[in-house]
Protein backbone atom coordinates (compact mmCIF):
# COMPACT_ATOMS: atom_id res chain seq x y z
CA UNK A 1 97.53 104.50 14.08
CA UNK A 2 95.55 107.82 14.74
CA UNK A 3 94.11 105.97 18.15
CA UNK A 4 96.57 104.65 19.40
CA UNK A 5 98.51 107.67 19.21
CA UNK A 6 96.34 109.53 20.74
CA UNK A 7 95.66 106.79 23.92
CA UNK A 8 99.59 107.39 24.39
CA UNK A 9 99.42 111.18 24.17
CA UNK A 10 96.58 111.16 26.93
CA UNK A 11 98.43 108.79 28.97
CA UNK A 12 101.56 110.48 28.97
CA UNK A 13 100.18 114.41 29.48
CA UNK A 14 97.27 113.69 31.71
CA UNK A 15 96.67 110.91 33.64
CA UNK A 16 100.65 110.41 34.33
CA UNK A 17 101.10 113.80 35.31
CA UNK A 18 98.39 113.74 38.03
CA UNK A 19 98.25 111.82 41.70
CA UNK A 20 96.03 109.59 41.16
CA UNK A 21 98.00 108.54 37.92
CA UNK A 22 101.19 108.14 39.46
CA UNK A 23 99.41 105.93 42.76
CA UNK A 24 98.05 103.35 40.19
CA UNK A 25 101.09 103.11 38.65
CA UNK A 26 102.66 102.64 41.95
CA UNK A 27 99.96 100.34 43.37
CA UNK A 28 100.89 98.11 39.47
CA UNK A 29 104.23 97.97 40.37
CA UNK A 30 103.75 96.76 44.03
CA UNK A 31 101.23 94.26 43.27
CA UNK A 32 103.83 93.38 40.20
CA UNK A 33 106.48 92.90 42.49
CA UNK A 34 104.77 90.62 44.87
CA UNK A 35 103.44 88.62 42.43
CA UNK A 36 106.67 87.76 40.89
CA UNK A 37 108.18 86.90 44.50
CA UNK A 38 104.72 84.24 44.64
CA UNK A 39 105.89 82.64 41.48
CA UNK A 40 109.88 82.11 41.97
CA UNK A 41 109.30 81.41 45.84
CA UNK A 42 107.77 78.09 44.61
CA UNK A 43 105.05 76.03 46.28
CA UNK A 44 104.29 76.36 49.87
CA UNK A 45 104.95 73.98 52.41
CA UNK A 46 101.84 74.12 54.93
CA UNK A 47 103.78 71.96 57.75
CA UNK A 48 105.97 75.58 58.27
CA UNK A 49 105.13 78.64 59.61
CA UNK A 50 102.27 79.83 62.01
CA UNK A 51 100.49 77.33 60.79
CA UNK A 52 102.19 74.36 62.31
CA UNK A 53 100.70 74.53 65.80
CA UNK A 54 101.85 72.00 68.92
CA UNK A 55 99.23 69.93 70.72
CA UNK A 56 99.59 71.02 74.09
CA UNK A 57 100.04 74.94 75.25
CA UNK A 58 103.97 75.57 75.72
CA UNK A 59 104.51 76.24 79.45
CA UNK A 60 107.86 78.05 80.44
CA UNK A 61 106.52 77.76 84.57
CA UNK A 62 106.96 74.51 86.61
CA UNK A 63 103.95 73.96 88.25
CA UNK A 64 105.58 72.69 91.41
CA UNK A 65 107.17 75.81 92.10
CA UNK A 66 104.03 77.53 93.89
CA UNK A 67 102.77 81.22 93.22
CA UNK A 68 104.83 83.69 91.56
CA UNK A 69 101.79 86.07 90.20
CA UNK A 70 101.95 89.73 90.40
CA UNK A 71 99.10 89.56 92.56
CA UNK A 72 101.02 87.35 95.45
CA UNK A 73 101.82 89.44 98.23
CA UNK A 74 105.53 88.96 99.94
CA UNK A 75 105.30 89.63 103.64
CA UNK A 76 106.00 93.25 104.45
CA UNK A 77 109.95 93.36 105.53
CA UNK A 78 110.15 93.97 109.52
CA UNK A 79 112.29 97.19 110.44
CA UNK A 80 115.54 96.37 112.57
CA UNK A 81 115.54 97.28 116.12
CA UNK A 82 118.60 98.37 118.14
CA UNK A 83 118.13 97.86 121.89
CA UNK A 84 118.41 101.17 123.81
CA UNK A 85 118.17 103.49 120.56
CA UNK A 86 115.47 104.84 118.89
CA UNK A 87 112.48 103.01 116.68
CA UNK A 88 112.08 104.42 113.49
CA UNK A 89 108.47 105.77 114.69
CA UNK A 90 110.12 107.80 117.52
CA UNK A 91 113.58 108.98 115.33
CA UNK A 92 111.07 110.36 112.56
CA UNK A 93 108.64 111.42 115.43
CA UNK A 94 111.56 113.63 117.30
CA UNK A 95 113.38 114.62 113.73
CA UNK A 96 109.56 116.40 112.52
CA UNK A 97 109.54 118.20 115.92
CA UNK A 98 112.94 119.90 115.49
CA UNK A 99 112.10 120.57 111.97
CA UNK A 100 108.95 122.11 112.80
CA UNK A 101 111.36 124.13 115.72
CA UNK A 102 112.90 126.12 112.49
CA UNK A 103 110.80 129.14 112.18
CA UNK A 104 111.70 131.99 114.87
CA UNK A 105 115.50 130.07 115.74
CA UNK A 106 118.56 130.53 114.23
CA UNK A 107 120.08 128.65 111.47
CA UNK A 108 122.73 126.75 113.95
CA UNK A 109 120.59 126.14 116.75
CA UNK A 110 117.64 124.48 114.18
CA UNK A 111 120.84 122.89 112.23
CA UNK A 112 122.25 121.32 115.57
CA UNK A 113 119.19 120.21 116.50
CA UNK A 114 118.29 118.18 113.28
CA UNK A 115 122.39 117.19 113.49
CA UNK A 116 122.03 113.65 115.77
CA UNK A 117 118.98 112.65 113.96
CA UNK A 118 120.33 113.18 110.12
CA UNK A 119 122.95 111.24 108.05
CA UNK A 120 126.18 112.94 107.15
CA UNK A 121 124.82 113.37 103.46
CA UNK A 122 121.48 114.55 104.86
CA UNK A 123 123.48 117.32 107.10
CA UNK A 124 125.75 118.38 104.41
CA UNK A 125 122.18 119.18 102.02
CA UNK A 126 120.76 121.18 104.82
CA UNK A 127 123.94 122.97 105.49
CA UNK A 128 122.46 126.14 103.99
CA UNK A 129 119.17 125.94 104.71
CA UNK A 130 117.16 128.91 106.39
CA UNK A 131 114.91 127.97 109.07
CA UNK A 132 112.53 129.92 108.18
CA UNK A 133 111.21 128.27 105.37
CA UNK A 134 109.97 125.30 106.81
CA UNK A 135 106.42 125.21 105.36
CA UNK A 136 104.21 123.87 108.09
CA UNK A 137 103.66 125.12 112.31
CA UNK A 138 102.47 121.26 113.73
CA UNK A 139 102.20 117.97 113.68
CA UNK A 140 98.44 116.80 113.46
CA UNK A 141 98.56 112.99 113.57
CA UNK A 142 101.03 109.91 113.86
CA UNK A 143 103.47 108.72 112.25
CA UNK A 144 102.76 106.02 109.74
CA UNK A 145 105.91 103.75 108.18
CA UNK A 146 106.23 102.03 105.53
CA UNK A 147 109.21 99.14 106.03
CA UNK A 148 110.91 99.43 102.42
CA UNK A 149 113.76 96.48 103.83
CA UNK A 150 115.20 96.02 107.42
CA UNK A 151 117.42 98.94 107.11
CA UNK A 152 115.17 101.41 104.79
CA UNK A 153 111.78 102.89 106.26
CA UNK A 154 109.62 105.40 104.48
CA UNK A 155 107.73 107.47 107.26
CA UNK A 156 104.50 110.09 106.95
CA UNK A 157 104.12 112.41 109.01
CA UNK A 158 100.94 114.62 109.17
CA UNK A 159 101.16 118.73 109.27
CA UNK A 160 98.84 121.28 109.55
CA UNK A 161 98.62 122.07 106.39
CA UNK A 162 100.80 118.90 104.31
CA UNK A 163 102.50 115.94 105.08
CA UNK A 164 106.02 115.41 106.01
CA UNK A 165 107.95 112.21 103.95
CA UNK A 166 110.90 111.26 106.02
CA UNK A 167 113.06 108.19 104.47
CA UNK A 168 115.03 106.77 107.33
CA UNK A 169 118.18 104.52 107.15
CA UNK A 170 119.89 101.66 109.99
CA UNK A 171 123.09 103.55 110.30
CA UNK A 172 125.77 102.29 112.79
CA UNK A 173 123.09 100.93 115.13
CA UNK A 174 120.15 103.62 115.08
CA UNK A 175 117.71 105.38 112.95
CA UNK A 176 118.66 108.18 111.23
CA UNK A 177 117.13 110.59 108.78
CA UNK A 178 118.41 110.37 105.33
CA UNK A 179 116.20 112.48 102.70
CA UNK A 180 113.14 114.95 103.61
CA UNK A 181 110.21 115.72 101.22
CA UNK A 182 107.31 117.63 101.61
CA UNK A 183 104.05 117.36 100.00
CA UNK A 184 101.58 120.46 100.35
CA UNK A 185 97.96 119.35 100.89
């Protein structure tokens, strides 16, 4: 009885009280667990599961319907023209030359200036803005656009020393300015 007595006293105040005692008895009772859920789930039927696999690949795309891949390209939408107004190149074109007008004017004469080519929400934003901060002196190339939809045009403009981003809108029959960004080079 001596042995035995002594296997259960090492058990208990050594290997029990360190980690790597307490992970195998851990790692027993996981493997314990799992192999009782084996033996009361019963045989295993090999016609369910993953392992049951159809014939054919599943398709969820008619292939009739033509090519709707990320890589198809929809035509680029065509900006609305109004007939005796302004194209969205020449209302972004006039809009950065009385923005660039700012430095060395006052506030309402650069304000009433920007006025006819801005949107109501547009004018209300730069309703305290100081003329003198305007970043950039001239424009150094042309206008590029880029037709979001009919009615939504993203223009670049480019500055001495950045690039004006104008985003212009079809409002009441013309082109008007609707948010300004500016992106230092």
């Amino acid at each position: 009885m001596r042995p035995m007595r002594r296997a259960l006293e090492f058990l208990f105040t050594r290997v029990l009280r360190s980690r790597l005692g307490i992970a195998l008895v851990i790692a027993a009772l996981v493997f314990g667990v799992i192999g009782a859920a084996r033996l009361v789930s019963g045989p295993i039927d090999p016609a369910a599961g993953l392992s049951n696999r159809p014939r054919e690949p599943i398709s969820t795309v008619d292939p009739e319907a033509g090519d709707d891949g990320v890589l198809s390209t929809p035509r680029a939408p065509t900006p609305k023209m109004f007939p005796g107004e302004l194209s969205p190149e020449q209302a972004a074109d006039r809009f950065a030359t009385a923005w660039l007008t700012g430095p060395g004017s006052s506030a309402d004469k650069w304000q009433g200036t920007l006025r006819p080519l801005s949107t109501p929400a547009l004018t209300e934003k730069l309703a305290g803005a100081d003329p003198e901060s305007v970043p950039a002196r001239k424009v150094t190339g042309q206008v590029t656009l880029r037709a979001r939809t009919e009615s939504f045009v993203e223009a670049r403009i480019p500055l001495d020393n950045g690039q004006l981003r104008l985003e212009l809108v079809a409002s009441d029959g013309r082109w008007l300015v609707d948010a300004i960004d500016w992106e230092r080079q």
